[in-house]
N, C-alpha and C. Protein backbone atom coordinates (compact mmCIF):
# COMPACT_ATOMS: atom_id res chain seq x y z
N UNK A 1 7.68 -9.23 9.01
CA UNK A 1 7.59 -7.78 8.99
C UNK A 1 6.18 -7.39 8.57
N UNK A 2 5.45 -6.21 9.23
CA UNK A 2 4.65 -6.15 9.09
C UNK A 2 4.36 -4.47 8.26
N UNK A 3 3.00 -3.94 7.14
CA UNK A 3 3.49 -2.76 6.49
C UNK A 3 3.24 -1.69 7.75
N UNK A 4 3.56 -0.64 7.36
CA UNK A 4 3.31 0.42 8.00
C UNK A 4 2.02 0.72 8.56
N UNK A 5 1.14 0.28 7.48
CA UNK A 5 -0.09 0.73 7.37
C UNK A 5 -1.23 0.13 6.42
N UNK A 6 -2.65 -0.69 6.66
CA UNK A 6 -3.18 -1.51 6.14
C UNK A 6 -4.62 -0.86 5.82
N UNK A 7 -5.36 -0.69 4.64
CA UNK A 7 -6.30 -0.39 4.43
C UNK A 7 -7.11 -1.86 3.60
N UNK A 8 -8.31 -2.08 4.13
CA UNK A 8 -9.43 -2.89 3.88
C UNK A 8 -10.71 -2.51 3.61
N UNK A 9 -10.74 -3.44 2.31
CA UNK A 9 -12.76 -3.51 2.03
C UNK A 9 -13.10 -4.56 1.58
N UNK A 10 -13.51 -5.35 2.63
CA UNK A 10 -13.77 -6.89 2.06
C UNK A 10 -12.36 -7.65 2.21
N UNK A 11 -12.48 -8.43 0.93
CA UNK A 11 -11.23 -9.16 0.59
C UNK A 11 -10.07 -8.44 -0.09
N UNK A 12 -10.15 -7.33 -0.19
CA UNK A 12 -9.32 -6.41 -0.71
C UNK A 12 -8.69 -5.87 0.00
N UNK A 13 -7.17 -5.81 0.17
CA UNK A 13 -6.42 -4.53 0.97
C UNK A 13 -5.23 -4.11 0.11
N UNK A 14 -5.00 -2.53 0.81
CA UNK A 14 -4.28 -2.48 0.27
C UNK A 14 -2.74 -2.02 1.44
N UNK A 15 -1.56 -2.41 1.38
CA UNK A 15 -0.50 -2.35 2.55
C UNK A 15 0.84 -1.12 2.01
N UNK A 16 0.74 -0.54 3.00
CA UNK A 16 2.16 0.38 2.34
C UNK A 16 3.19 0.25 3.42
N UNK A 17 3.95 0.46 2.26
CA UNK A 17 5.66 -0.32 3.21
C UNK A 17 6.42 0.56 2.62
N UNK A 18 6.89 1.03 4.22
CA UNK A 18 7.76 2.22 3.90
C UNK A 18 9.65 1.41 3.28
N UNK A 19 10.48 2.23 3.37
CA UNK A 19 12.10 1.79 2.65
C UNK A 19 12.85 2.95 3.00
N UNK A 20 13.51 2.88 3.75
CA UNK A 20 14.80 3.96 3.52
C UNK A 20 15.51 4.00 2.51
N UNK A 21 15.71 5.42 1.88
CA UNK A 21 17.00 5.01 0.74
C UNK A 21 17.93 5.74 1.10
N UNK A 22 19.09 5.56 0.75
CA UNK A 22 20.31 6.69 0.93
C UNK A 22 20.54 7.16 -0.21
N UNK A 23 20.46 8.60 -0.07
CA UNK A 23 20.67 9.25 -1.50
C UNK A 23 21.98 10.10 -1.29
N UNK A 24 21.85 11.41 -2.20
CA UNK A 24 23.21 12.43 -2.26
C UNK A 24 22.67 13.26 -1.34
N UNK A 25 21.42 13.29 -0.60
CA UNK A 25 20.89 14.62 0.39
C UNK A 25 20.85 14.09 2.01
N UNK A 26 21.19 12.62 1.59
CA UNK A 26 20.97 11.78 3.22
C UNK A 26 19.74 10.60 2.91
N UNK A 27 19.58 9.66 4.40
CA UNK A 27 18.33 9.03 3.91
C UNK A 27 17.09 10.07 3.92
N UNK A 28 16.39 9.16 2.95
CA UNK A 28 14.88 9.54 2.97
C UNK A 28 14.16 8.17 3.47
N UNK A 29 12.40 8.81 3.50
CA UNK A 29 11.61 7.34 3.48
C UNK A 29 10.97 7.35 2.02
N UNK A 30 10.41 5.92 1.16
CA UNK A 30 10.07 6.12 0.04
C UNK A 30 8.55 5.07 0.72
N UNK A 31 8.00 4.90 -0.21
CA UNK A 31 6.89 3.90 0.10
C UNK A 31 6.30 3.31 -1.79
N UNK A 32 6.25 2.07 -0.93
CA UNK A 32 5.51 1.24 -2.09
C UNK A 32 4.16 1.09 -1.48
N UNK A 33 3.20 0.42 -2.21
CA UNK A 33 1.55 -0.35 -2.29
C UNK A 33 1.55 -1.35 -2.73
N UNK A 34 0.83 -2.34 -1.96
CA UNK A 34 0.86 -3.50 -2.01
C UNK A 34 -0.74 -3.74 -2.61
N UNK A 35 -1.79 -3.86 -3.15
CA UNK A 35 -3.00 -4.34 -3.74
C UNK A 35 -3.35 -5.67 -3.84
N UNK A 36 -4.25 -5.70 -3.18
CA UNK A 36 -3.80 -7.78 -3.13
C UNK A 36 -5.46 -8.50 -2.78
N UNK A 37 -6.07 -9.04 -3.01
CA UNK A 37 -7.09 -9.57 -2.90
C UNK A 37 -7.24 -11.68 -2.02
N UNK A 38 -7.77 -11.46 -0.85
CA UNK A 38 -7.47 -13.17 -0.16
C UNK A 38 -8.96 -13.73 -0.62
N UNK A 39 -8.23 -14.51 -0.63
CA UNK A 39 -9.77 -15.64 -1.27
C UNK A 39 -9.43 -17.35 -0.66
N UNK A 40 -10.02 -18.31 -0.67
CA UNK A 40 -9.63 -19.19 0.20
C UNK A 40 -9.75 -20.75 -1.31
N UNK A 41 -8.74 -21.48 -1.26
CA UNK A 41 -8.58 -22.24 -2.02
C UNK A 41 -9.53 -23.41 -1.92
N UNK A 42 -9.33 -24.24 -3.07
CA UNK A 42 -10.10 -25.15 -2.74
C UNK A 42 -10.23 -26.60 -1.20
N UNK A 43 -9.11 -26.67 -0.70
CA UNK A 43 -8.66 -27.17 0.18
C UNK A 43 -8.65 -26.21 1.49
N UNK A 44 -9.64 -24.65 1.44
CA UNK A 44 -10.15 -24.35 2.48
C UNK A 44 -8.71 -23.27 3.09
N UNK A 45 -7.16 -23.36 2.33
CA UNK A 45 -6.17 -22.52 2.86
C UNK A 45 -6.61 -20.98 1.97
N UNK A 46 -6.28 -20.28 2.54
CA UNK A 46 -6.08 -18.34 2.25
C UNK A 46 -5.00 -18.31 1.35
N UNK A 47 -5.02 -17.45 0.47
CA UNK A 47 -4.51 -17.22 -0.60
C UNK A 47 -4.77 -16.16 -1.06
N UNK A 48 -3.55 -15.34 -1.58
CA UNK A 48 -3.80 -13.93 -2.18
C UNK A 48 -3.41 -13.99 -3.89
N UNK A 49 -3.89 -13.07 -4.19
CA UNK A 49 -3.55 -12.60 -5.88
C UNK A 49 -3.89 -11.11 -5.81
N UNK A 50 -3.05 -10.69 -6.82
CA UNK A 50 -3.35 -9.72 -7.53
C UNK A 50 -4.31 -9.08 -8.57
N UNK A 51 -5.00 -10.30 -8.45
CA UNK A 51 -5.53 -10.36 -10.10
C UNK A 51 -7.28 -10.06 -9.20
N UNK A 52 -7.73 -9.05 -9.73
CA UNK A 52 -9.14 -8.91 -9.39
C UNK A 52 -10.53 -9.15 -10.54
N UNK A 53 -11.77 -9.00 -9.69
CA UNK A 53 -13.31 -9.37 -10.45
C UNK A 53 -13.30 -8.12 -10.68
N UNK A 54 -14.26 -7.99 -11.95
CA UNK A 54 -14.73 -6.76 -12.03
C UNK A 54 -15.16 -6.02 -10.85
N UNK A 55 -16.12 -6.60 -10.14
CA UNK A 55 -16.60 -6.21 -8.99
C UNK A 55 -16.12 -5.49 -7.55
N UNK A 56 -14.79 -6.24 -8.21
CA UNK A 56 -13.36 -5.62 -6.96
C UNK A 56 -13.01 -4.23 -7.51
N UNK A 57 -13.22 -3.61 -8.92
CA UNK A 57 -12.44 -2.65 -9.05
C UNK A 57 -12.62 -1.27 -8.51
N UNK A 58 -14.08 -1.04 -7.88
CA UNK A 58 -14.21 0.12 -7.16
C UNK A 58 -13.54 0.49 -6.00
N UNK A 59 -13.68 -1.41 -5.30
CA UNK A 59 -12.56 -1.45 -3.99
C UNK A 59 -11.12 -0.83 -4.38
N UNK A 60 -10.83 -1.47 -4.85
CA UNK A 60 -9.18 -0.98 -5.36
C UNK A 60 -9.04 0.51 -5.83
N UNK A 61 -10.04 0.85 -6.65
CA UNK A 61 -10.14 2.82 -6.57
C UNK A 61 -9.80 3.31 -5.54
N UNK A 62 -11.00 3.00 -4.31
CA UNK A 62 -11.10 3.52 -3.39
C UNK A 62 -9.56 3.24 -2.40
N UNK A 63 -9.33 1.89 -2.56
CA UNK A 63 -7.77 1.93 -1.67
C UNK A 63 -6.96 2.56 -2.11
N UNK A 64 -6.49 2.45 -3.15
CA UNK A 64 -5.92 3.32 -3.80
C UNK A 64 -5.84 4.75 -3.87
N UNK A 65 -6.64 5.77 -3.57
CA UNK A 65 -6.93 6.94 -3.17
C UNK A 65 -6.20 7.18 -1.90
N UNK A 66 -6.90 6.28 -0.60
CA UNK A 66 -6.90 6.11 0.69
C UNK A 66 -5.12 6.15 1.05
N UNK A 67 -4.38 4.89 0.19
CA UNK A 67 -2.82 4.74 0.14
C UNK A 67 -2.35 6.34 -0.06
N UNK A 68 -2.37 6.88 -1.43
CA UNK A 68 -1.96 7.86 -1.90
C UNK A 68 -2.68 8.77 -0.95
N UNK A 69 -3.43 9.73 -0.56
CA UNK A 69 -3.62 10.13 0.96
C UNK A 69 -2.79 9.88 2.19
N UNK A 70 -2.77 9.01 2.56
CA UNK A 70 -1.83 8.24 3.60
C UNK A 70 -0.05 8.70 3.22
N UNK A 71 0.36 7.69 2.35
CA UNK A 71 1.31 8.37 1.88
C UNK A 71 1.97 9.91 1.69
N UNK A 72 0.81 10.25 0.80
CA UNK A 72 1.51 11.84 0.72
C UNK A 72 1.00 12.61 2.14
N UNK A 73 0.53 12.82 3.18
CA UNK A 73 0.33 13.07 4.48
C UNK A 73 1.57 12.93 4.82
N UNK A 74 2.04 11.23 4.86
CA UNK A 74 3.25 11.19 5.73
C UNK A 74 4.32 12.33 5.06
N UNK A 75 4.57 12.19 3.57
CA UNK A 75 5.76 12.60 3.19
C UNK A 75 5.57 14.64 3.40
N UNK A 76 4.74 14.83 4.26
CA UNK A 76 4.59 15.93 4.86
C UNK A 76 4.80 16.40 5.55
N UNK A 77 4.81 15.31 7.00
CA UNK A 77 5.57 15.65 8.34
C UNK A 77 6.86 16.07 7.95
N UNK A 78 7.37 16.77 9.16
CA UNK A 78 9.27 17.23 9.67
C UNK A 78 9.51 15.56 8.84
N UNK A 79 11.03 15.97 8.70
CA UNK A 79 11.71 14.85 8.88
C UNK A 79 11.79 13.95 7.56
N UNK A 80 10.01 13.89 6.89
CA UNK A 80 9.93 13.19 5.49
C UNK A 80 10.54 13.92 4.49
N UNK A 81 11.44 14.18 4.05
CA UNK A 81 12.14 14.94 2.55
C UNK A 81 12.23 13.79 1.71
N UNK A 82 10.74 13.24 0.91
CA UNK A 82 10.91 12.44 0.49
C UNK A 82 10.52 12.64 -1.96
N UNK A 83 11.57 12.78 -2.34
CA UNK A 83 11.73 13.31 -3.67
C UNK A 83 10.55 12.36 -4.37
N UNK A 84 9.66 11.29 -4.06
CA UNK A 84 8.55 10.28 -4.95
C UNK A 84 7.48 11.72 -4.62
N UNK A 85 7.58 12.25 -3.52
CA UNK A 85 6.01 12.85 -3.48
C UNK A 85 5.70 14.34 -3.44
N UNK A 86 6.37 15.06 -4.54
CA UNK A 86 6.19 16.26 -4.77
C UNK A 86 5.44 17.33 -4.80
């Protein structure tokens, strides 16, 4: 499965993945963020963490903004009645 929607800078992205929930009003869509940094191991395979350099943390500001943008846009259209984004 792939997210909805992928933002990149460098080795940094960040992925949002939408979820239906069923509530007492009907479904909604909700969304999580994924923050994740690939770096390549010593044996040359890709590998992600969470865990960032100082140097990463402007990246991650900036995705982070970009997600939350993205996100609250969607939960704007018809159709999104979604109670996370008020």
């Amino acid at each position: 499965m792939k997210p909805e929607k992928e933002f990149k800078i460098g080795a940094v992205a960040a992925s949002i993945w939408p979820r239906e929930v069923n509530g007492n009003n009907g479904t909604f869509t909700t969304y999580s963020v994924k923050i994740e940094r690939a770096y390549q191991d010593k044996a040359g395979q890709w590998q992600h963490t969470n865990s960032f350099q100082v140097s990463d943390l402007p990246k991650v500001e900036m995705l982070a903004r970009e997600a939350f943008k993205y996100v609250s846009m969607r939960s704007r259209e018809p159709g999104q009645d979604n109670p996370d984004n008020s």
